[in-house]
PDB file of N, CA and C in Angstrom:
ATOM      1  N   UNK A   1      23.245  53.709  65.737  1.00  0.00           N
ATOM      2  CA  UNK A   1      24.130  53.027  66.663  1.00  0.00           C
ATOM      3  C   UNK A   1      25.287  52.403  65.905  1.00  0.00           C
ATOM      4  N   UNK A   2      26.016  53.036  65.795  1.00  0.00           N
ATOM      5  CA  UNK A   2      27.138  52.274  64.852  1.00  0.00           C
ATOM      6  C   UNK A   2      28.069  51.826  65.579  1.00  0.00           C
ATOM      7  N   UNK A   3      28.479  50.763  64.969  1.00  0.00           N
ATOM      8  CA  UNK A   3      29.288  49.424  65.600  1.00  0.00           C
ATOM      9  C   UNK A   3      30.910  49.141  64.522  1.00  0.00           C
ATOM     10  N   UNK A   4      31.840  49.349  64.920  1.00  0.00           N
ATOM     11  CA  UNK A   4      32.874  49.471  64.343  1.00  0.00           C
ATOM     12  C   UNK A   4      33.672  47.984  64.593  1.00  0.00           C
ATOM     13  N   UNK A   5      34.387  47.697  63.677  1.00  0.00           N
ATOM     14  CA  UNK A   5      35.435  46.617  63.925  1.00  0.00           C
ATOM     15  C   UNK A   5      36.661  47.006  63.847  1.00  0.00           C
ATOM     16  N   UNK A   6      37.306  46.379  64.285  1.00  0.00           N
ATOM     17  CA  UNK A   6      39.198  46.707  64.310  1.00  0.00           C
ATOM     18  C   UNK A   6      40.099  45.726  64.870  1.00  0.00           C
ATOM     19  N   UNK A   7      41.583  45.511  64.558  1.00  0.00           N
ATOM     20  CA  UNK A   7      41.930  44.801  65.114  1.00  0.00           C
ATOM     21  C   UNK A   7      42.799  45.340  66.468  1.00  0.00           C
ATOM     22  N   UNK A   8      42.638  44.591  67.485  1.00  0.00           N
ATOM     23  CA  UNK A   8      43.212  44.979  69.043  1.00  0.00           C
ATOM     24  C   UNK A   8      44.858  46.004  68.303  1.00  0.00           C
ATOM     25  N   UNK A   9      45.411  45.386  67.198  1.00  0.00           N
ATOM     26  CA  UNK A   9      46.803  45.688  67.488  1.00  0.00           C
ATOM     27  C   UNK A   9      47.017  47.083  66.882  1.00  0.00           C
ATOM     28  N   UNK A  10      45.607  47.656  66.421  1.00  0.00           N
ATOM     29  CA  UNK A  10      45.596  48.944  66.239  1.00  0.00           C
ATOM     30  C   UNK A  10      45.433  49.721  67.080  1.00  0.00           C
ATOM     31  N   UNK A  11      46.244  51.258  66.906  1.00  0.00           N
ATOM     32  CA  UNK A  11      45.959  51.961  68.294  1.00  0.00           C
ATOM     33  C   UNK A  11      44.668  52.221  68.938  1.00  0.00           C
ATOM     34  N   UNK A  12      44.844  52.632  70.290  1.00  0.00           N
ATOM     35  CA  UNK A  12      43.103  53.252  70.842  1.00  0.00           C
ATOM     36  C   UNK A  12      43.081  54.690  70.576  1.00  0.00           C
ATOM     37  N   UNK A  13      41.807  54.875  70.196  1.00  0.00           N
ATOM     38  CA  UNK A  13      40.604  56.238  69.555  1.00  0.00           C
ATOM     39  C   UNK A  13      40.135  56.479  70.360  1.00  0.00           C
ATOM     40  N   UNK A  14      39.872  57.402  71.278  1.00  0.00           N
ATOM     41  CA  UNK A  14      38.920  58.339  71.775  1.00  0.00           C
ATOM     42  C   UNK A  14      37.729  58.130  70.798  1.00  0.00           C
ATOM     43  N   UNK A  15      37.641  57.842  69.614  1.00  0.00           N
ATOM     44  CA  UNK A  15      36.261  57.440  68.528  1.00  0.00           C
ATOM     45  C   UNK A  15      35.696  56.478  68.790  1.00  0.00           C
ATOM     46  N   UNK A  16      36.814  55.201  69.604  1.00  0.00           N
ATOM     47  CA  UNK A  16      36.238  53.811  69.362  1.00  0.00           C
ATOM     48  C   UNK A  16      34.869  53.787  70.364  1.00  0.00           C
ATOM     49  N   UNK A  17      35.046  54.802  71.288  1.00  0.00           N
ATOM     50  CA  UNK A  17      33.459  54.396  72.209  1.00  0.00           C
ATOM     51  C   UNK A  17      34.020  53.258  73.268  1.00  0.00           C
ATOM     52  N   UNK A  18      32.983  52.274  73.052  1.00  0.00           N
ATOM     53  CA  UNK A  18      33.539  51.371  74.314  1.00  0.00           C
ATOM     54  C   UNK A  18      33.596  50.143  73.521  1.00  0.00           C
ATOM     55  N   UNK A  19      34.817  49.659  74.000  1.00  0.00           N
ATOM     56  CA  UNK A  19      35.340  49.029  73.375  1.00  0.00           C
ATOM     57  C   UNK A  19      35.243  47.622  73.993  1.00  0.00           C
ATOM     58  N   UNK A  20      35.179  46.447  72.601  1.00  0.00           N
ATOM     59  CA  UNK A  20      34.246  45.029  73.108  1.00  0.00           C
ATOM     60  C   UNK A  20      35.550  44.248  72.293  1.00  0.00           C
ATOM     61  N   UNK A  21      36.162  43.224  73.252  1.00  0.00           N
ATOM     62  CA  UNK A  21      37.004  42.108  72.464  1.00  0.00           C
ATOM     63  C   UNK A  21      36.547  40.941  72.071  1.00  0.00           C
ATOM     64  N   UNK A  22      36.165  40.699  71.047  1.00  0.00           N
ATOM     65  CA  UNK A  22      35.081  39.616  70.738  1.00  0.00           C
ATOM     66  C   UNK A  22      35.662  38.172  70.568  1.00  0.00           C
ATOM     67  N   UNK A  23      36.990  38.341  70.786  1.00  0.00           N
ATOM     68  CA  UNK A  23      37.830  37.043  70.565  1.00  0.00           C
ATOM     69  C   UNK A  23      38.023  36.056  71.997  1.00  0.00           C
ATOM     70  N   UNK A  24      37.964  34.425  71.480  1.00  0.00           N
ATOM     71  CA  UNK A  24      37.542  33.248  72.765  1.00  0.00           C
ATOM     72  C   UNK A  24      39.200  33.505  73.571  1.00  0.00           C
ATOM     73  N   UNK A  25      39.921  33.798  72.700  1.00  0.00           N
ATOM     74  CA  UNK A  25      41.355  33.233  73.455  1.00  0.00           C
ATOM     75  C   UNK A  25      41.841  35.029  73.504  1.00  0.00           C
ATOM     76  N   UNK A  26      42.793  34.841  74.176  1.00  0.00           N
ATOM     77  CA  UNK A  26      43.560  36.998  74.321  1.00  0.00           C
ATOM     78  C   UNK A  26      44.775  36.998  73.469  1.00  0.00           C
ATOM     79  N   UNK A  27      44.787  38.209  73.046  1.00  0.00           N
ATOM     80  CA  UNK A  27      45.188  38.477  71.591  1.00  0.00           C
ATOM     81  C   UNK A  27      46.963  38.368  72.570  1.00  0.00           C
ATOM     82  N   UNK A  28      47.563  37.336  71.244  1.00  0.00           N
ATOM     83  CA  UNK A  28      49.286  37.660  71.351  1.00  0.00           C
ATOM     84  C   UNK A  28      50.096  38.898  71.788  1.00  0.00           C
ATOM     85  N   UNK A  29      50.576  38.964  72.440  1.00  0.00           N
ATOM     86  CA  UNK A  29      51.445  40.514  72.712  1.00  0.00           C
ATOM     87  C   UNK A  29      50.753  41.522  73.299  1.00  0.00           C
ATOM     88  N   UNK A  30      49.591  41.468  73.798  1.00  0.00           N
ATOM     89  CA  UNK A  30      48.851  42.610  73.975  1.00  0.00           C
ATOM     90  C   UNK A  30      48.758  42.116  75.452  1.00  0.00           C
ATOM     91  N   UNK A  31      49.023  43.706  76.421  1.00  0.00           N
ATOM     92  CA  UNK A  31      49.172  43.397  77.742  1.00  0.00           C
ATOM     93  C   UNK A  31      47.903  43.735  78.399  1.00  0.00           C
ATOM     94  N   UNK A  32      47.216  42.901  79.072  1.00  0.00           N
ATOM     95  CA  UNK A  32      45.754  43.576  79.541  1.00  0.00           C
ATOM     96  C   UNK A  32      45.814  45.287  80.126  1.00  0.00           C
ATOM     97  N   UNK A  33      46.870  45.755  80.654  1.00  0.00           N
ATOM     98  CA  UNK A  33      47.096  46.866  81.491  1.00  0.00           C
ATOM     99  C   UNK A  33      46.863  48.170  80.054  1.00  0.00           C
ATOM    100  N   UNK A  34      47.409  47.720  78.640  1.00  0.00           N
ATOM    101  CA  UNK A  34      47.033  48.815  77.627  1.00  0.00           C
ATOM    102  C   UNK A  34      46.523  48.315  76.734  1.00  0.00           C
ATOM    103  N   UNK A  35      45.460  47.328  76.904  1.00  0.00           N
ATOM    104  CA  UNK A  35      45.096  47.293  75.605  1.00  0.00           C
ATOM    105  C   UNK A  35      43.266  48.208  75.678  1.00  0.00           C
ATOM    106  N   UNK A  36      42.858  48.850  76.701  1.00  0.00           N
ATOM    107  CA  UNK A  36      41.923  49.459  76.744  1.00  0.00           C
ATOM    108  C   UNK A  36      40.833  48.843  76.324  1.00  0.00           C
ATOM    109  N   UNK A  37      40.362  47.661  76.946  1.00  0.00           N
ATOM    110  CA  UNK A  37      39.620  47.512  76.501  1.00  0.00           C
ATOM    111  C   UNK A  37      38.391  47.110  77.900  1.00  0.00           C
ATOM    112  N   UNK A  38      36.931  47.867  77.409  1.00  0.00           N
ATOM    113  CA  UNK A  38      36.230  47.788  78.805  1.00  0.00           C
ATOM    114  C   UNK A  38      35.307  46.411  79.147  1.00  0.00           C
ATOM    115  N   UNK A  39      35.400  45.577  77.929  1.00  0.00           N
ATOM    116  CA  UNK A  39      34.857  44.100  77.974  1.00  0.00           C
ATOM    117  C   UNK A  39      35.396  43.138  77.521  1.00  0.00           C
ATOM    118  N   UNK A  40      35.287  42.119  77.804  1.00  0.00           N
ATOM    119  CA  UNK A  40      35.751  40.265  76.780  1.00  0.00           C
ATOM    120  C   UNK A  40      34.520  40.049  76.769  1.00  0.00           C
ATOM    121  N   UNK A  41      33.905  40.083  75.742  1.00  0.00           N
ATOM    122  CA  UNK A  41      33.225  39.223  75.401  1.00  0.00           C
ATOM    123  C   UNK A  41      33.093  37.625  74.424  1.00  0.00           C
ATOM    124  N   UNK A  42      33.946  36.919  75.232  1.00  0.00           N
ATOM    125  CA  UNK A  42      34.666  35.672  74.934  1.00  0.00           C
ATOM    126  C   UNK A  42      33.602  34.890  74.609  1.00  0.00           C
ATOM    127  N   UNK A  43      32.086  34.863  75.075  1.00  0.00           N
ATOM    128  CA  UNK A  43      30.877  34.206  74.332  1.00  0.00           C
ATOM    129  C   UNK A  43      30.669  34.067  73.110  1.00  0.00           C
ATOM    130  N   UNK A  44      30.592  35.366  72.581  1.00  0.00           N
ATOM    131  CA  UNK A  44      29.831  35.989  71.091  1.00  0.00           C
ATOM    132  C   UNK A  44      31.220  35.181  69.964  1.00  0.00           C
ATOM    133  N   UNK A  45      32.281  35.281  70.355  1.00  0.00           N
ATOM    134  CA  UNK A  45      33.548  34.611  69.497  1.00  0.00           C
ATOM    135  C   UNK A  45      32.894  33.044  68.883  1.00  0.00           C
ATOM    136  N   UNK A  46      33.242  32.745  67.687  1.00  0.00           N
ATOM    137  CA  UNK A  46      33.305  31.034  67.446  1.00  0.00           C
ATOM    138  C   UNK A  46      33.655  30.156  68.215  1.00  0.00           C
ATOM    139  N   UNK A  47      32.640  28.945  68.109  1.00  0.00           N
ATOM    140  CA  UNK A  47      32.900  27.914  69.224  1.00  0.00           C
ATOM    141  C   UNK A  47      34.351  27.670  69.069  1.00  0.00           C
ATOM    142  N   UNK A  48      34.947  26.991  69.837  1.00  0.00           N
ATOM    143  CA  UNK A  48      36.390  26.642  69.349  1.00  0.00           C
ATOM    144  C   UNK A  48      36.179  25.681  68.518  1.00  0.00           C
ATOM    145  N   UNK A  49      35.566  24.965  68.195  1.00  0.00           N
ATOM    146  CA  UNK A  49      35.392  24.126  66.640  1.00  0.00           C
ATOM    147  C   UNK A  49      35.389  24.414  65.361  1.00  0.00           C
ATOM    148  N   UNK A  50      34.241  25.522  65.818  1.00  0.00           N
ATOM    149  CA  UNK A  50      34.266  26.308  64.400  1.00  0.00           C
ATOM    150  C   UNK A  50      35.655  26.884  64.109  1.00  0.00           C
ATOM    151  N   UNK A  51      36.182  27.670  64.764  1.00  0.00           N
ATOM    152  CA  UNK A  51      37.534  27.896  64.830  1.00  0.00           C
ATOM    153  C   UNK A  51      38.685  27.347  64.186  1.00  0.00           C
ATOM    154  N   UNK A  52      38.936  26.081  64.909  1.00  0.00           N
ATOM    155  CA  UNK A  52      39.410  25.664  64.183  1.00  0.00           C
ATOM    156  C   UNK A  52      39.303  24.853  62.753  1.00  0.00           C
ATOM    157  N   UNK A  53      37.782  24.755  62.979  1.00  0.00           N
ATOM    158  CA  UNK A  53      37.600  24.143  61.557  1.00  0.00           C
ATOM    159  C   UNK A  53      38.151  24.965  60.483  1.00  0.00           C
ATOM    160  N   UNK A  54      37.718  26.399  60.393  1.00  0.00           N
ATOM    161  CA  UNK A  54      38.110  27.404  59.852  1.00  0.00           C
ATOM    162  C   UNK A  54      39.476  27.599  59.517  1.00  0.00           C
ATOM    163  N   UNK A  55      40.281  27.815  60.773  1.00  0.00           N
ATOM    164  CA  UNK A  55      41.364  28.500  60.559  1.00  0.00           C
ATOM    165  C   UNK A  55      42.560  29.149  59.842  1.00  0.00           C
ATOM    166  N   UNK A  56      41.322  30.320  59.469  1.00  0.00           N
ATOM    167  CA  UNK A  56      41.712  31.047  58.715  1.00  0.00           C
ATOM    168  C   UNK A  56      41.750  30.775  57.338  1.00  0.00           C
ATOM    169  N   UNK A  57      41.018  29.952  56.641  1.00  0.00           N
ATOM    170  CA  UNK A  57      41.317  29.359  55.512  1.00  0.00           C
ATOM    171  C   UNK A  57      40.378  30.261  54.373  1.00  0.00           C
ATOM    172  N   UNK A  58      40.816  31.405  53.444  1.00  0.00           N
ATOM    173  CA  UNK A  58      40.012  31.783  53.244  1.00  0.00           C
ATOM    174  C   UNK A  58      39.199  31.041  51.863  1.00  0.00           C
ATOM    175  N   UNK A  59      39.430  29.451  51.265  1.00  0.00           N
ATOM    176  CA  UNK A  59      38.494  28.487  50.907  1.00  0.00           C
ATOM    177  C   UNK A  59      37.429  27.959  51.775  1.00  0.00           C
ATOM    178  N   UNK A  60      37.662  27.905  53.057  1.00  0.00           N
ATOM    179  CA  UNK A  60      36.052  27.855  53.883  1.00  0.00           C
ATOM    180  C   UNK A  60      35.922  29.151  54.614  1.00  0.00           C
ATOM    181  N   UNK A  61      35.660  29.860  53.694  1.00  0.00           N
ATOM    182  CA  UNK A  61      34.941  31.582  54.361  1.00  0.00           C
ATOM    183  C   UNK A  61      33.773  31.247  54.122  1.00  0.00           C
ATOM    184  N   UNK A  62      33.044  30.972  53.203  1.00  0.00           N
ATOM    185  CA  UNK A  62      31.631  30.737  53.102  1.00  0.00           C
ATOM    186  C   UNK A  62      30.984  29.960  53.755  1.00  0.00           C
ATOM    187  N   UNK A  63      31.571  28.585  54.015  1.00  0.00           N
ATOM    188  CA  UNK A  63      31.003  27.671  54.880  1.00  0.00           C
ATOM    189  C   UNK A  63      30.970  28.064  56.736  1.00  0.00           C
ATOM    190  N   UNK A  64      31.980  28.904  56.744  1.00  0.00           N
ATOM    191  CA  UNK A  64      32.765  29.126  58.131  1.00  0.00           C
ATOM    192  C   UNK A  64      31.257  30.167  58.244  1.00  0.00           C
ATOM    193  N   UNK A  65      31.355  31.256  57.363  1.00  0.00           N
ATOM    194  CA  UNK A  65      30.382  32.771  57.484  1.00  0.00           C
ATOM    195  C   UNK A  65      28.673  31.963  57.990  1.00  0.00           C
ATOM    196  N   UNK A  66      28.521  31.066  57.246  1.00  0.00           N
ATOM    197  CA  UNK A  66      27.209  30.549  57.790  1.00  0.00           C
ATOM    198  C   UNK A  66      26.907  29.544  58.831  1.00  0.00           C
ATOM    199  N   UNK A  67      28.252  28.687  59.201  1.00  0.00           N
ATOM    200  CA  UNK A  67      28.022  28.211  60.440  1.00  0.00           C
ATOM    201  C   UNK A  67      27.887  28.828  61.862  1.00  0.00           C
ATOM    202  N   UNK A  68      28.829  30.450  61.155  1.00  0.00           N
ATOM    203  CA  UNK A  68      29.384  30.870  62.640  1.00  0.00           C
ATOM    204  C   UNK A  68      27.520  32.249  62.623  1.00  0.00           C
ATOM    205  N   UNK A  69      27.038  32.613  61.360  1.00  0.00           N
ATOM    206  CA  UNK A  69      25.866  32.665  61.519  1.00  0.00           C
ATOM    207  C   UNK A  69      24.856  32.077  62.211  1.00  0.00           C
ATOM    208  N   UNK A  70      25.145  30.888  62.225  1.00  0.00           N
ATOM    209  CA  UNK A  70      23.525  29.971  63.189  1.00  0.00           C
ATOM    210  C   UNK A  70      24.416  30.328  64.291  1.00  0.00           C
ATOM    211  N   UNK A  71      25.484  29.929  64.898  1.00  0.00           N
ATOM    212  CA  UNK A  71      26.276  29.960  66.126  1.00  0.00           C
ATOM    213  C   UNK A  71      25.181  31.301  66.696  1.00  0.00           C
ATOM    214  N   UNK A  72      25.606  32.851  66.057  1.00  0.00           N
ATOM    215  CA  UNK A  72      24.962  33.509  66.738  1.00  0.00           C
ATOM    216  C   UNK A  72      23.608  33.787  67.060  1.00  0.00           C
ATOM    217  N   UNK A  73      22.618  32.713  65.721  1.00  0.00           N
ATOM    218  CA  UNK A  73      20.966  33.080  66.300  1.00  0.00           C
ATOM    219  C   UNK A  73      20.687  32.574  67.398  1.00  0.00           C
ATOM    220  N   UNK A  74      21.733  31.383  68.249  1.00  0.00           N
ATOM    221  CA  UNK A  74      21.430  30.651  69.200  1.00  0.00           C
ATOM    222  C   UNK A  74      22.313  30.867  70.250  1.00  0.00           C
ATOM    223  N   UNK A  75      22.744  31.809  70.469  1.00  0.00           N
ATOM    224  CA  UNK A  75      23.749  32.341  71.392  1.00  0.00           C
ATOM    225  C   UNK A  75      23.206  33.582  72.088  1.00  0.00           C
ATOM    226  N   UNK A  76      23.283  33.322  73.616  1.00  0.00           N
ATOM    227  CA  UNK A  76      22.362  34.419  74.639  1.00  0.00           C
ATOM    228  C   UNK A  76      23.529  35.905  74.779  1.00  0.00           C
ATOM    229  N   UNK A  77      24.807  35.517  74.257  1.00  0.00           N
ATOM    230  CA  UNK A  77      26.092  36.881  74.276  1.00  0.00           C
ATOM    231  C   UNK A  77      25.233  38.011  73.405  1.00  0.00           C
ATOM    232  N   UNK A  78      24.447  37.555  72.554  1.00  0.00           N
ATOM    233  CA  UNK A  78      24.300  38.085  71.383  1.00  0.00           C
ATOM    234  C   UNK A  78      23.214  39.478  71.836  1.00  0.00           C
ATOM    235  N   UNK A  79      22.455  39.209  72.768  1.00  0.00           N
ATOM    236  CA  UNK A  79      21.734  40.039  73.524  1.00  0.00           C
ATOM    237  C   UNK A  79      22.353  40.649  74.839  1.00  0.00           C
ATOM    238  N   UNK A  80      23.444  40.573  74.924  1.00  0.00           N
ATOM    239  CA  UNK A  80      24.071  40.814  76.248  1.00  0.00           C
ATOM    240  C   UNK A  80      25.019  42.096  75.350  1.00  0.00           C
ATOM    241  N   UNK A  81      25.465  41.962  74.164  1.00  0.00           N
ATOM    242  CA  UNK A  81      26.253  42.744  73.349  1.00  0.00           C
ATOM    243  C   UNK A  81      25.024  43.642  72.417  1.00  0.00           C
ATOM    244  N   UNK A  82      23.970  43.378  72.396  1.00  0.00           N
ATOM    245  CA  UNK A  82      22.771  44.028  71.372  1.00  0.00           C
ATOM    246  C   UNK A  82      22.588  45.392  73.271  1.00  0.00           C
ATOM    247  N   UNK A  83      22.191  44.904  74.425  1.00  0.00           N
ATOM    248  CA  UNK A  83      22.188  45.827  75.029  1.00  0.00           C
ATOM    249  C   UNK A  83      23.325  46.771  75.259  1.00  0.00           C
ATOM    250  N   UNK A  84      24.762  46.056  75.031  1.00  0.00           N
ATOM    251  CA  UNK A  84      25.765  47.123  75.422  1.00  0.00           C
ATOM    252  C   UNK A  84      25.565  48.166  74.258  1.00  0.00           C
ATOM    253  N   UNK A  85      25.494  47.541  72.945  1.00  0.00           N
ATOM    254  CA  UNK A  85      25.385  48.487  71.979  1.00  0.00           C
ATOM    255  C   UNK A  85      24.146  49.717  72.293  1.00  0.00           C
ATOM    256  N   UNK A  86      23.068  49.404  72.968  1.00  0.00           N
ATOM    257  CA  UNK A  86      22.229  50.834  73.306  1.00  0.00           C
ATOM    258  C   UNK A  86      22.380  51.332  73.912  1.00  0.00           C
ATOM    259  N   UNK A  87      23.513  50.704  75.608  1.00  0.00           N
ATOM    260  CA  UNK A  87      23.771  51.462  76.172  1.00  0.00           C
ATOM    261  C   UNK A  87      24.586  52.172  75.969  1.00  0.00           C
ATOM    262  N   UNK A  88      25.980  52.332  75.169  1.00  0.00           N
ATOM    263  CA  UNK A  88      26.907  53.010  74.994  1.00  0.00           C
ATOM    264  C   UNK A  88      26.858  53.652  73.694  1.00  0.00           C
ATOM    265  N   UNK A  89      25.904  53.467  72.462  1.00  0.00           N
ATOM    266  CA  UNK A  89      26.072  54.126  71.522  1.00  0.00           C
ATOM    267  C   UNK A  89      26.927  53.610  70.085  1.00  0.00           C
ATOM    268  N   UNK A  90      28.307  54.708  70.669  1.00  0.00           N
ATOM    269  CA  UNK A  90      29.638  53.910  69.408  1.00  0.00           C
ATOM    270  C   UNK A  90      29.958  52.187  70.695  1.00  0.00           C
ATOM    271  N   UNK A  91      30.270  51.549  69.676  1.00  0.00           N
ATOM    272  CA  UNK A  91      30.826  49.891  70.063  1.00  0.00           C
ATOM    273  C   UNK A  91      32.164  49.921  69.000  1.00  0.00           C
ATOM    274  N   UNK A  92      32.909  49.559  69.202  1.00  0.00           N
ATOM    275  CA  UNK A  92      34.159  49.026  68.656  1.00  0.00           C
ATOM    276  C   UNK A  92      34.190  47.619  69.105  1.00  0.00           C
ATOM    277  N   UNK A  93      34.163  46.434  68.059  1.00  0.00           N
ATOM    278  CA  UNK A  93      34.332  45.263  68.176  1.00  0.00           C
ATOM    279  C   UNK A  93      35.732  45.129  67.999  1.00  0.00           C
ATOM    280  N   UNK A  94      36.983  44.614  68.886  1.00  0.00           N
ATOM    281  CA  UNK A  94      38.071  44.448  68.854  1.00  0.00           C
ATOM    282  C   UNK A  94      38.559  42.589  68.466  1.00  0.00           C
ATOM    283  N   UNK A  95      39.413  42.867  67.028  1.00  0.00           N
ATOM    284  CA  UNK A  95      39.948  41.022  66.931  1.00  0.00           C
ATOM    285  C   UNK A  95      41.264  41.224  66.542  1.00  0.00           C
ATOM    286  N   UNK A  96      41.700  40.056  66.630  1.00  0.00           N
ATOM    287  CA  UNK A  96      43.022  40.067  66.440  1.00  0.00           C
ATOM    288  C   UNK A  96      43.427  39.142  64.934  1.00  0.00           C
ATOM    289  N   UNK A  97      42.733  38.488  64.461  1.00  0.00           N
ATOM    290  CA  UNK A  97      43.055  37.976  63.019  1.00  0.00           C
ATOM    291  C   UNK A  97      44.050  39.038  62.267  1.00  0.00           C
ATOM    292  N   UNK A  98      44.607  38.406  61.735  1.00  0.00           N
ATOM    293  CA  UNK A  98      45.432  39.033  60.789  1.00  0.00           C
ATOM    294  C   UNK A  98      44.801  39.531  59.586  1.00  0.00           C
ATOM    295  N   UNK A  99      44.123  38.401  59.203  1.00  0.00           N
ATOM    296  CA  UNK A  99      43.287  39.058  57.999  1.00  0.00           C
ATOM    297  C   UNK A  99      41.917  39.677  57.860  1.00  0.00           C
ATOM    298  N   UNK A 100      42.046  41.400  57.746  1.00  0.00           N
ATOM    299  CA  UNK A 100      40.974  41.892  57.875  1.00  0.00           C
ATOM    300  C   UNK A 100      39.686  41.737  56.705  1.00  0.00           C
ATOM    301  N   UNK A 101      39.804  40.923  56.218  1.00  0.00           N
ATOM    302  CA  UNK A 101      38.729  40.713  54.564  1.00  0.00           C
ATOM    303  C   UNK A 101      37.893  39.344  55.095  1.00  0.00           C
ATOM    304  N   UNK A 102      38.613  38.183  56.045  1.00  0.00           N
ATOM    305  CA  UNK A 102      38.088  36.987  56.387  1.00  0.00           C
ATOM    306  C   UNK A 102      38.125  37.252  57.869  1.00  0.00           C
ATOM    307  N   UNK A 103      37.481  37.423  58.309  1.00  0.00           N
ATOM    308  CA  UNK A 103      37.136  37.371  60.060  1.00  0.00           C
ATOM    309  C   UNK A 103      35.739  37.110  61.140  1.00  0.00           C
ATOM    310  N   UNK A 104      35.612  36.777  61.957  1.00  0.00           N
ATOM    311  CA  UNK A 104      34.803  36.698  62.572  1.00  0.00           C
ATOM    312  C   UNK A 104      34.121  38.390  62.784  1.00  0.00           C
ATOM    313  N   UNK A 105      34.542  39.054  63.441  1.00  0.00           N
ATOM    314  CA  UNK A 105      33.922  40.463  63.380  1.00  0.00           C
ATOM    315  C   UNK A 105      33.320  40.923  62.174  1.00  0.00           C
ATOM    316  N   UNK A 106      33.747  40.613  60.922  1.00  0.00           N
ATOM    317  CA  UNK A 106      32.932  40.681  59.780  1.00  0.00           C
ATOM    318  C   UNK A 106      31.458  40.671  59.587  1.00  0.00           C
ATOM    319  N   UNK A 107      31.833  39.186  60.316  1.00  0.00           N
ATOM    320  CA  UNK A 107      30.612  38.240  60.084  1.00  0.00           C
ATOM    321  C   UNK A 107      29.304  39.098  61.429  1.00  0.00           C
ATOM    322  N   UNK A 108      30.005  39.253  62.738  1.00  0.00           N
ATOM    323  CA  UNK A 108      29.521  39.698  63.671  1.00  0.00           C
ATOM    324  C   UNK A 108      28.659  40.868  63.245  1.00  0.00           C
ATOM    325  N   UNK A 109      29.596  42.162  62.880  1.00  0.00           N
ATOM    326  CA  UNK A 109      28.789  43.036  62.498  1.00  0.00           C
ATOM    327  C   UNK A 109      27.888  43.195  61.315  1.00  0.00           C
ATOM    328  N   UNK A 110      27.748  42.185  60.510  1.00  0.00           N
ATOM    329  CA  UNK A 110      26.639  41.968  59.539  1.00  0.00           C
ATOM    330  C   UNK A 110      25.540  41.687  60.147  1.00  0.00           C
ATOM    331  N   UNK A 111      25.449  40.676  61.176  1.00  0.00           N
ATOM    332  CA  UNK A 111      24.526  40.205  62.036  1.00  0.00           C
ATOM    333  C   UNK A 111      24.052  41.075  62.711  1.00  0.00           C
ATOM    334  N   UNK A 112      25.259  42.518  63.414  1.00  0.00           N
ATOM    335  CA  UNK A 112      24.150  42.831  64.099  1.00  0.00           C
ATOM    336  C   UNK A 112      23.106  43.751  62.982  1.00  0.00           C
ATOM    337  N   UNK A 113      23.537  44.348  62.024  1.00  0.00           N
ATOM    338  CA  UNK A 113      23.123  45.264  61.235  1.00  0.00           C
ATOM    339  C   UNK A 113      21.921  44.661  60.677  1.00  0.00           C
ATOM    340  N   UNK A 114      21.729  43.279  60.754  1.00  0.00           N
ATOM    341  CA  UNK A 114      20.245  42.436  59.825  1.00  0.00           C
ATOM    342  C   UNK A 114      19.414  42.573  60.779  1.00  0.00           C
ATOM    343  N   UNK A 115      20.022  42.275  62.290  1.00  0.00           N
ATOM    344  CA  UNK A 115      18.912  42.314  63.427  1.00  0.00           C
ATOM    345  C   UNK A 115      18.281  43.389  64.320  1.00  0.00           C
ATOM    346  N   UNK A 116      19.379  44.692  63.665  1.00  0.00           N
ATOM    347  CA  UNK A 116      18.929  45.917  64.341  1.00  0.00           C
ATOM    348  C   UNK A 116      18.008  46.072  63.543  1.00  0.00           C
TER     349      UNK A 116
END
C-alpha cells in the first residue's frame, strides 16, 4: 500500500491515486476547482500549536517530529486515513510547506509505515 507525499503546488498524476490534503489551513494560490484533490483531511495536520510552535524552524525539527508523533497516536483521523489507505491502494498525501526535508507529511508517512 504505498503512500506518497508531495506538495499541492506540484502538478496532478494519474499515479497519485487518491489524493489526501493533510494540511489544517488551504494551501495559498491553489483554487479548490483544480487542485484535484478527493479529501481534506484537516484532522491528521498539527494542532495549530504545534504549528506554530514549529514554524518551520528547522532547529525544532526534532522536538516538533516527536510532539507531532504523540499528536498522531492519539488522534481518531489517523484511522479514518489508515482505512482510506486500504480502500484506495496508492494515497498521495498532499502539503504545501515549502520545505520538502522538514514537514509534517514526513513525519506522517513514517507513522504510517511503523503502524502498517
Amino acid at each position: 500500500m504505498p503512500v506518497k507525499i508531495k506538495r499541492i503546488y506540484e502538478p496532478y498524476s494519474k499515479d497519485d491515486g487518491y489524493r489526501i490534503l493533510i494540511d489544517r489551513l488551504w494551501p495559498r494560490g491553489i483554487k479548490k476547482e483544480g487542485a484535484h484533490i478527493d479529501k481534506w483531511l484537516k484532522e491528521i495536520a498539527p494542532s495549530t500549536e504545534l504549528r506554530k510552535e514549529f514554524n518551520h524552524m528547522v532547529d525544532k525539527w526534532d522536538k516538533f517530529k516527536i510532539a507531532y508523533h504523540t499528536e498522531l497516536k492519539n488522534s481518531p483521523a489517523v484511522s479514518e486515513l489508515l482505512d482510506d489507505i486500504k480502500k484506495y491502494g496508492t494515497v498521495t498525501l498532499l502539503f504545501a510547506a515549502k520545505d520538502e526535508h522538514h514537514n509534517h507529511a514526513l513525519v506522517l508517512q513514517q507513522f504510517i509505515i511503523e503502524i502498517s
